[in-house]
PDB file of N, CA and C in Angstrom:
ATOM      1  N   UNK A   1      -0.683  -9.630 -12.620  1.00  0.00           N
ATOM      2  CA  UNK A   1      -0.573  -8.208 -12.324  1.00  0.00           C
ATOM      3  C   UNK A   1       0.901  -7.805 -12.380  1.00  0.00           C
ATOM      4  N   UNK A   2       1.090  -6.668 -13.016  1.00  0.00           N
ATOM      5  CA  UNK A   2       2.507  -6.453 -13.502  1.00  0.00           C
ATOM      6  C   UNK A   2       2.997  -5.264 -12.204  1.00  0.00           C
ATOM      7  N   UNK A   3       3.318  -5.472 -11.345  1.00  0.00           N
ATOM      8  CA  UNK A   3       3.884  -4.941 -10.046  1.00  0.00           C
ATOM      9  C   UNK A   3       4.739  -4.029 -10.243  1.00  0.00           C
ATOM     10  N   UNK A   4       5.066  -2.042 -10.474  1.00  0.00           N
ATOM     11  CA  UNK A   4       6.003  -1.406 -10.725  1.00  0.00           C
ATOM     12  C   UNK A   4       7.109  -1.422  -9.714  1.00  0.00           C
ATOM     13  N   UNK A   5       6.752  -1.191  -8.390  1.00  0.00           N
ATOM     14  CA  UNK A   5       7.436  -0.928  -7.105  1.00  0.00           C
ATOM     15  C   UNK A   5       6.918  -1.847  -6.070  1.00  0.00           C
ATOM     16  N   UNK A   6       7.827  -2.277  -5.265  1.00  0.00           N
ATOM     17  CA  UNK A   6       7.256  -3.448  -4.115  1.00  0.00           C
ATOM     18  C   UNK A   6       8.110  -2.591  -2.837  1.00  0.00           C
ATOM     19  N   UNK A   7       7.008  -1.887  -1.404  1.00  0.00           N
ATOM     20  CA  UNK A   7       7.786  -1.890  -0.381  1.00  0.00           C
ATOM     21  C   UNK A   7       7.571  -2.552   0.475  1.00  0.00           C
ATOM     22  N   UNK A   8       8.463  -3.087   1.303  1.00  0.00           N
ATOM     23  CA  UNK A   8       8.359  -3.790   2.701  1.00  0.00           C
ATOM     24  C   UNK A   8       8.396  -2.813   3.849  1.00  0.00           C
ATOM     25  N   UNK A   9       6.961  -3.426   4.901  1.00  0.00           N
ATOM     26  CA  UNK A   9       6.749  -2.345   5.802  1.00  0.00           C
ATOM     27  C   UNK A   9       6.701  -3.186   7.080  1.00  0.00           C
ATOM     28  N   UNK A  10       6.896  -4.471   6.573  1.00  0.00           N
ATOM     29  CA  UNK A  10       6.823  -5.739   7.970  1.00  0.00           C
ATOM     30  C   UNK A  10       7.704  -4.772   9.147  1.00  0.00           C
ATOM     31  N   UNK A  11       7.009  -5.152  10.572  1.00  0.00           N
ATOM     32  CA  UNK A  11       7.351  -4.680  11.984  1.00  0.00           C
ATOM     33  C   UNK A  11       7.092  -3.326  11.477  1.00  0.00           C
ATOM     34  N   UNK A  12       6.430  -2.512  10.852  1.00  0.00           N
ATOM     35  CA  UNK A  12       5.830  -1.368  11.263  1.00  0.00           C
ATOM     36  C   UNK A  12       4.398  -0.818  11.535  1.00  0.00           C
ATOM     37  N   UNK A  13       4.787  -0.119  12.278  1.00  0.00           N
ATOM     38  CA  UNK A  13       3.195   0.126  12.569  1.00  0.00           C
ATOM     39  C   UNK A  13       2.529   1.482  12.399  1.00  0.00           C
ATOM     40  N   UNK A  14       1.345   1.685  12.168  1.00  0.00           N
ATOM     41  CA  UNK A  14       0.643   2.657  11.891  1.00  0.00           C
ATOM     42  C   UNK A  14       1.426   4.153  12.585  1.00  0.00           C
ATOM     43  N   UNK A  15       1.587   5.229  11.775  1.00  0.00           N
ATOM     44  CA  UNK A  15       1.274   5.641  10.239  1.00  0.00           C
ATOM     45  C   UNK A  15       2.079   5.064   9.244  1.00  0.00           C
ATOM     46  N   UNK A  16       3.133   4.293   9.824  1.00  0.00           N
ATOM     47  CA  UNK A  16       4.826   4.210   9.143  1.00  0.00           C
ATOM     48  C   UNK A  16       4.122   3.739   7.720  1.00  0.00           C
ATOM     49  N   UNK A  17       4.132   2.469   7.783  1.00  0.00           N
ATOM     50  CA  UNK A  17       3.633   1.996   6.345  1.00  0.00           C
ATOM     51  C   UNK A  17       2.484   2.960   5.048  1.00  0.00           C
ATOM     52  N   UNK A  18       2.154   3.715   5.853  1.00  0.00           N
ATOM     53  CA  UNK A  18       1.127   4.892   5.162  1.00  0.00           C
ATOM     54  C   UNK A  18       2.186   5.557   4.584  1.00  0.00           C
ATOM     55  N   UNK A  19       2.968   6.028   5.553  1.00  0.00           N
ATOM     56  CA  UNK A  19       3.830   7.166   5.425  1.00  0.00           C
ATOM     57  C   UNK A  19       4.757   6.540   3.932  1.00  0.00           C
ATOM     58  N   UNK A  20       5.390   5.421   4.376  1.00  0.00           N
ATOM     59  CA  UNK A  20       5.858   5.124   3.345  1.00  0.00           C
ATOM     60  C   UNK A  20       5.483   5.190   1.481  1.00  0.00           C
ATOM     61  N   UNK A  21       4.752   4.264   1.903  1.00  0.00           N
ATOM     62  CA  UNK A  21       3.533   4.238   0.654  1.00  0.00           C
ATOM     63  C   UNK A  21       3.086   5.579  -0.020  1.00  0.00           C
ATOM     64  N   UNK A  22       3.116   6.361   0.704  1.00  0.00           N
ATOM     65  CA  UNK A  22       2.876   7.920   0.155  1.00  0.00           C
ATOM     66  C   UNK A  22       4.211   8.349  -0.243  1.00  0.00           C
ATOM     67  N   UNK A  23       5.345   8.035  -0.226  1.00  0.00           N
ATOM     68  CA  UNK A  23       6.571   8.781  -0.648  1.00  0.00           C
ATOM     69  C   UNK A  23       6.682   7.996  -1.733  1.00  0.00           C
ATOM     70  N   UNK A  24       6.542   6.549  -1.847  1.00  0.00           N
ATOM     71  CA  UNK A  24       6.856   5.888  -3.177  1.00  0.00           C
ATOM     72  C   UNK A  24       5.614   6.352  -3.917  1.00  0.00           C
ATOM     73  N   UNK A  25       4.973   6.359  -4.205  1.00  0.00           N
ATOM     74  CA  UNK A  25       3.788   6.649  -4.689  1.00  0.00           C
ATOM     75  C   UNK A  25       4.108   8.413  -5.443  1.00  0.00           C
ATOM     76  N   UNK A  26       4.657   9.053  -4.912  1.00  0.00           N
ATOM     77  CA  UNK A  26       5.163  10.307  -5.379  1.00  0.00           C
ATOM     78  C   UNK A  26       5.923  10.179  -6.410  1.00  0.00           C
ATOM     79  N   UNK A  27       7.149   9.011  -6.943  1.00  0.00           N
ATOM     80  CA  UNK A  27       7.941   8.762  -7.083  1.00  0.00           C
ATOM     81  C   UNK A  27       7.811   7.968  -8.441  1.00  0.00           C
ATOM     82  N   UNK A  28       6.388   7.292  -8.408  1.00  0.00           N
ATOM     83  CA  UNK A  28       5.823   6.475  -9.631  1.00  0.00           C
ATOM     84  C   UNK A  28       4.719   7.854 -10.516  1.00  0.00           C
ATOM     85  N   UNK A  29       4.894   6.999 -11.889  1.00  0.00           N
ATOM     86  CA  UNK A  29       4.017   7.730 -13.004  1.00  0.00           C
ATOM     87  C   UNK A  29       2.823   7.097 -12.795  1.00  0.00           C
ATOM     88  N   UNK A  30       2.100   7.629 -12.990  1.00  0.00           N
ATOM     89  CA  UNK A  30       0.442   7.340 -13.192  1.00  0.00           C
ATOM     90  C   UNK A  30       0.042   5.950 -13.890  1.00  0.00           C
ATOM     91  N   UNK A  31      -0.805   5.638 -12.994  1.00  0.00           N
ATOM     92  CA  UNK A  31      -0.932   4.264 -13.620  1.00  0.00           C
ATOM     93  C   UNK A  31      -0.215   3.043 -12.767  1.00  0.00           C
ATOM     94  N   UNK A  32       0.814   3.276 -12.611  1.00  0.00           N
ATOM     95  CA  UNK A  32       1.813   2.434 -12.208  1.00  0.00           C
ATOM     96  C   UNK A  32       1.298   1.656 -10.724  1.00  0.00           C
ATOM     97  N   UNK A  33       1.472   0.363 -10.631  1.00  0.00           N
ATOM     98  CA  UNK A  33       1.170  -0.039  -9.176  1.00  0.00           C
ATOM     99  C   UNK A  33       1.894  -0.497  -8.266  1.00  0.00           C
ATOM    100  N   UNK A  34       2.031   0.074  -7.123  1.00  0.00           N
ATOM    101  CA  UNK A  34       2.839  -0.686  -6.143  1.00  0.00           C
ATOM    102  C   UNK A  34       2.052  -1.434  -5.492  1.00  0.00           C
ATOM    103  N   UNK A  35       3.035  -2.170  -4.541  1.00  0.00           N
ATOM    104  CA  UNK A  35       2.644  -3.531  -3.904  1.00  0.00           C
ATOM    105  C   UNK A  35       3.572  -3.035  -2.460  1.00  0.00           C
ATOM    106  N   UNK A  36       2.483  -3.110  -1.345  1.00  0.00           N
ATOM    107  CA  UNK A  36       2.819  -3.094  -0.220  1.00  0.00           C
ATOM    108  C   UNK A  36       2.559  -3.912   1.078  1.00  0.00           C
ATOM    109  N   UNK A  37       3.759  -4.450   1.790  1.00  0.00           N
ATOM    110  CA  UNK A  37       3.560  -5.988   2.224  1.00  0.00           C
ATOM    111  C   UNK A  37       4.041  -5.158   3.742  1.00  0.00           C
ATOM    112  N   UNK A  38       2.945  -5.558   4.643  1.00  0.00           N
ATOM    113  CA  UNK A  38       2.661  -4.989   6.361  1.00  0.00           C
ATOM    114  C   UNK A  38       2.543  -6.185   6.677  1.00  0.00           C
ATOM    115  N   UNK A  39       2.769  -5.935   8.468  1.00  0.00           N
ATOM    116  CA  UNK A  39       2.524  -7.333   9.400  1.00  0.00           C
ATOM    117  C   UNK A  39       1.336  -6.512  10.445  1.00  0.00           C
ATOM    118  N   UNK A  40       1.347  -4.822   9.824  1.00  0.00           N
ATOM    119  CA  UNK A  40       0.213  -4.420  11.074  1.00  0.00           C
ATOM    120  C   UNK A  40      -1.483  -4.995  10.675  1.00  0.00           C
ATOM    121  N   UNK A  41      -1.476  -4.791  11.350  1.00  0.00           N
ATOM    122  CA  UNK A  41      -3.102  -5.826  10.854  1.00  0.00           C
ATOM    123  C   UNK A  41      -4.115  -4.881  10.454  1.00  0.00           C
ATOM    124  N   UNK A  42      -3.779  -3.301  11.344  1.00  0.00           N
ATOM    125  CA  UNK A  42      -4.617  -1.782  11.335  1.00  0.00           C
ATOM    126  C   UNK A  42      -4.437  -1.811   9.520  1.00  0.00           C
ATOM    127  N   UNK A  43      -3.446  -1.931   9.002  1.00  0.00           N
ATOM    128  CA  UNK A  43      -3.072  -1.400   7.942  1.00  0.00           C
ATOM    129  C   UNK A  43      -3.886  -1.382   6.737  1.00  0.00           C
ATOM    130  N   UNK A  44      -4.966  -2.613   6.668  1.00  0.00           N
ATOM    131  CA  UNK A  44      -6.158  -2.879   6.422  1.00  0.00           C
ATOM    132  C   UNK A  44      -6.793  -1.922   6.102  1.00  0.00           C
ATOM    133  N   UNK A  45      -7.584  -1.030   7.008  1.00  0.00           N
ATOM    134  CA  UNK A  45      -8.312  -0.191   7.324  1.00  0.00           C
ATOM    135  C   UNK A  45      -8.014   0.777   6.616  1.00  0.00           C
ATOM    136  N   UNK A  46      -6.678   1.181   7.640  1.00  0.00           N
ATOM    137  CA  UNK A  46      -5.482   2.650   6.829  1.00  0.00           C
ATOM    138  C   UNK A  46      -5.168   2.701   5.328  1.00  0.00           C
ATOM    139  N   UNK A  47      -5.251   1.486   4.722  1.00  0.00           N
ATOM    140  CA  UNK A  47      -5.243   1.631   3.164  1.00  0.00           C
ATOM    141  C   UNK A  47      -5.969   2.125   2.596  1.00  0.00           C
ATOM    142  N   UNK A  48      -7.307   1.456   3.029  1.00  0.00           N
ATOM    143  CA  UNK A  48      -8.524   1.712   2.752  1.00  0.00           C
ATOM    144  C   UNK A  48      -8.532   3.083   2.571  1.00  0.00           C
ATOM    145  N   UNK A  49      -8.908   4.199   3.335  1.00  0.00           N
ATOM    146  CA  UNK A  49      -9.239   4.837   3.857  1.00  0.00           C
ATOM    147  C   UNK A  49      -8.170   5.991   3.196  1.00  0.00           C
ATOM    148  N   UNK A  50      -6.841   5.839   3.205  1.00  0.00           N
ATOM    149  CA  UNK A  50      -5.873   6.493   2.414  1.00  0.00           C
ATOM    150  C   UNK A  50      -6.069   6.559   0.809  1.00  0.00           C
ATOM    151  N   UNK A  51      -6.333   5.527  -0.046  1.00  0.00           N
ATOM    152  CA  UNK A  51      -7.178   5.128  -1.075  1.00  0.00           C
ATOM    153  C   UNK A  51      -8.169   6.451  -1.398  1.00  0.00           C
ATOM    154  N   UNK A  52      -9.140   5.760  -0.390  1.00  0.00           N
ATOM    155  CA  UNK A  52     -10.001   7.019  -0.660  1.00  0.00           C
ATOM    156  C   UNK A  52      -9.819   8.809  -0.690  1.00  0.00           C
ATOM    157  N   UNK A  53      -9.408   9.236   0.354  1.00  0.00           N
ATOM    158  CA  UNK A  53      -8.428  10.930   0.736  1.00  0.00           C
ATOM    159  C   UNK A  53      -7.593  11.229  -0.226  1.00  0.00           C
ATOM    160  N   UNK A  54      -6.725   9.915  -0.785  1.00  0.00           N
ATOM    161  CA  UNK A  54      -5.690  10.667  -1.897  1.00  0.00           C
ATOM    162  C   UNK A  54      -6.488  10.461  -3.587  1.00  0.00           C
ATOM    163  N   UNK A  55      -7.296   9.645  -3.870  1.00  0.00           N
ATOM    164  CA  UNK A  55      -7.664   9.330  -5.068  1.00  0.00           C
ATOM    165  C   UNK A  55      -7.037   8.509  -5.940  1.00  0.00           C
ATOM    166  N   UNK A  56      -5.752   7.404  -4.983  1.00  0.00           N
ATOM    167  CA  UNK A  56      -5.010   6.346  -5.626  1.00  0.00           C
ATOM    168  C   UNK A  56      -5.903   5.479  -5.414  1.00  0.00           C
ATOM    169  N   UNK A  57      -6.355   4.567  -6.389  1.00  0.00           N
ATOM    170  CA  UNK A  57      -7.050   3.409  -6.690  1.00  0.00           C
ATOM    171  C   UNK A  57      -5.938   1.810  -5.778  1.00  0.00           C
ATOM    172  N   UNK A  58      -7.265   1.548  -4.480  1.00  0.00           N
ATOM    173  CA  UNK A  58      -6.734   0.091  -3.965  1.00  0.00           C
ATOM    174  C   UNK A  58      -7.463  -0.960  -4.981  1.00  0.00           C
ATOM    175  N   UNK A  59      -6.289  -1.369  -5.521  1.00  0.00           N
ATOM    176  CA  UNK A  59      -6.622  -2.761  -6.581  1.00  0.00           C
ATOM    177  C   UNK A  59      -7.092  -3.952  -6.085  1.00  0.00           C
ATOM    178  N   UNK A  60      -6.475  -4.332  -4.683  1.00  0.00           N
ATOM    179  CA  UNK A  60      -6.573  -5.292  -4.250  1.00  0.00           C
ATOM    180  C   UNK A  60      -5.953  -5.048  -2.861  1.00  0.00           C
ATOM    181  N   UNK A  61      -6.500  -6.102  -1.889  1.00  0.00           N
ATOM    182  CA  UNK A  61      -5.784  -5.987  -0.825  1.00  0.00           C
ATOM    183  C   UNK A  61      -5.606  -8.027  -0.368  1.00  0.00           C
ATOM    184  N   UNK A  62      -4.959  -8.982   0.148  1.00  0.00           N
ATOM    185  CA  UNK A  62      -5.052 -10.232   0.736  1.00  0.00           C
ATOM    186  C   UNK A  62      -4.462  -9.588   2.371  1.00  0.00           C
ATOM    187  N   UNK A  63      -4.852 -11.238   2.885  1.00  0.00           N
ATOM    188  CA  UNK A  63      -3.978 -11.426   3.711  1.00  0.00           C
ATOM    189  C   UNK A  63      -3.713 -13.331   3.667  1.00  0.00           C
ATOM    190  N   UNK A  64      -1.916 -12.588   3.808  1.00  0.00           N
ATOM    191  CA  UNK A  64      -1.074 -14.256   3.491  1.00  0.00           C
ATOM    192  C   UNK A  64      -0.342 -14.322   4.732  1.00  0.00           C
ATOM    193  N   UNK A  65      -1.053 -15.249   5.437  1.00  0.00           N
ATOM    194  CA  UNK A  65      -0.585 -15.549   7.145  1.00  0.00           C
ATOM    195  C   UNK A  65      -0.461 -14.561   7.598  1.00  0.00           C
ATOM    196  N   UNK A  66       0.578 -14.121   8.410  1.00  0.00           N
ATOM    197  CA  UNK A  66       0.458 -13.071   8.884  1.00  0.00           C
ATOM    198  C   UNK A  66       1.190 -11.931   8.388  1.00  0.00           C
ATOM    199  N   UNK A  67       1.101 -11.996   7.061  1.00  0.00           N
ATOM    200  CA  UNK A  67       1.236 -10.322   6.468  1.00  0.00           C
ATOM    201  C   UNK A  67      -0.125  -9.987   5.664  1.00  0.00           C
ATOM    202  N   UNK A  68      -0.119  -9.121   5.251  1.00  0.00           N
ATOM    203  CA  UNK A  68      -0.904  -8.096   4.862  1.00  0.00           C
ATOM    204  C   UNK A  68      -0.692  -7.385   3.355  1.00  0.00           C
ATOM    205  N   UNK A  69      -1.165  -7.323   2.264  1.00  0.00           N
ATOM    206  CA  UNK A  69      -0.503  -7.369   1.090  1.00  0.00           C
ATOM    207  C   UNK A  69      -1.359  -6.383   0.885  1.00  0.00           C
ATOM    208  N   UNK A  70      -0.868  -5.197   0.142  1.00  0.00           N
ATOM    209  CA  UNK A  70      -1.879  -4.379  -0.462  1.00  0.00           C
ATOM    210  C   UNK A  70      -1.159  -3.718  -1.560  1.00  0.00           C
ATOM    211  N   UNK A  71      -2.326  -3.513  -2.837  1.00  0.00           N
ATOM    212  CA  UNK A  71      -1.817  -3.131  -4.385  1.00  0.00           C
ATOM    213  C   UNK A  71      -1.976  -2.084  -4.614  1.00  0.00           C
ATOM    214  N   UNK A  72      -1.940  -1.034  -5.077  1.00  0.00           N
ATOM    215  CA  UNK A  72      -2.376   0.548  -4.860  1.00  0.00           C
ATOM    216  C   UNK A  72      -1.953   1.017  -6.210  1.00  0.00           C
ATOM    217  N   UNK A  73      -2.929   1.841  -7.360  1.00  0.00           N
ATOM    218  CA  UNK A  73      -2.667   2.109  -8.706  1.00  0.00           C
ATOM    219  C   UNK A  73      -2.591   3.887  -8.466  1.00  0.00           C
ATOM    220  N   UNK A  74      -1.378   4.189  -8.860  1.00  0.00           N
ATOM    221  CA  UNK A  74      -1.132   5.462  -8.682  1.00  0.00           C
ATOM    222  C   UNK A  74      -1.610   6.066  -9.807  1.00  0.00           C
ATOM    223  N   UNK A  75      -2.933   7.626  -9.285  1.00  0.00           N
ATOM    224  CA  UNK A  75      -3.492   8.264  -9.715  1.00  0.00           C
ATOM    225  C   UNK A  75      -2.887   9.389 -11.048  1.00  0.00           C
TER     226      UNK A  75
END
C-alpha cells in the first residue's frame, strides 16, 4: 500500500486524532491515503464512524500492540 501522508496522534485522545485526520485529509487530492497511528483505543470506533459521515473510504484499520493504525482513502 503506497501511503501519501502518515500522522502521529499517539497520547491523544478523542476528538484530537479525528480532528487531526480531518485537516490532513483536506490537504490531500482524491484518492490519496493517509495512515493514522493512535494509542486511544476509542479511536477504533471514531474512525469508523467518521468514515462513514464524511464519505472517506476506511481501507483498513490493525492494531500493533498498543497502537492503533488506521488507513483512510480520501474521497
Amino acid at each position: 500500500m503506497n501511503i501519501d501522508k502518515e500522522i502521529d496522534t499517539r497520547g491523544l485522545n478523542c476528538p484530537l486524532p479525528i480532528l487531526k485526520a480531518k485537516k490532513a485529509l483536506t490537504e490531500m487530492q482524491s484518492g490519496q491515503l493517509l495512515k493514522v497511528v493512535s494509542t486511544d483505543a476509542g479511536s477504533v470506533r471514531d474512525f469508523q464512524a467518521f468514515a462513514k459521515q464524511t464519505g472517506n473510504a476506511l481501507v483498513e484499520q490493525q492494531t500493533v500492540g498498543q497502537e492503533f493504525v488506521h488507513v483512510l482513502r480520501r474521497r
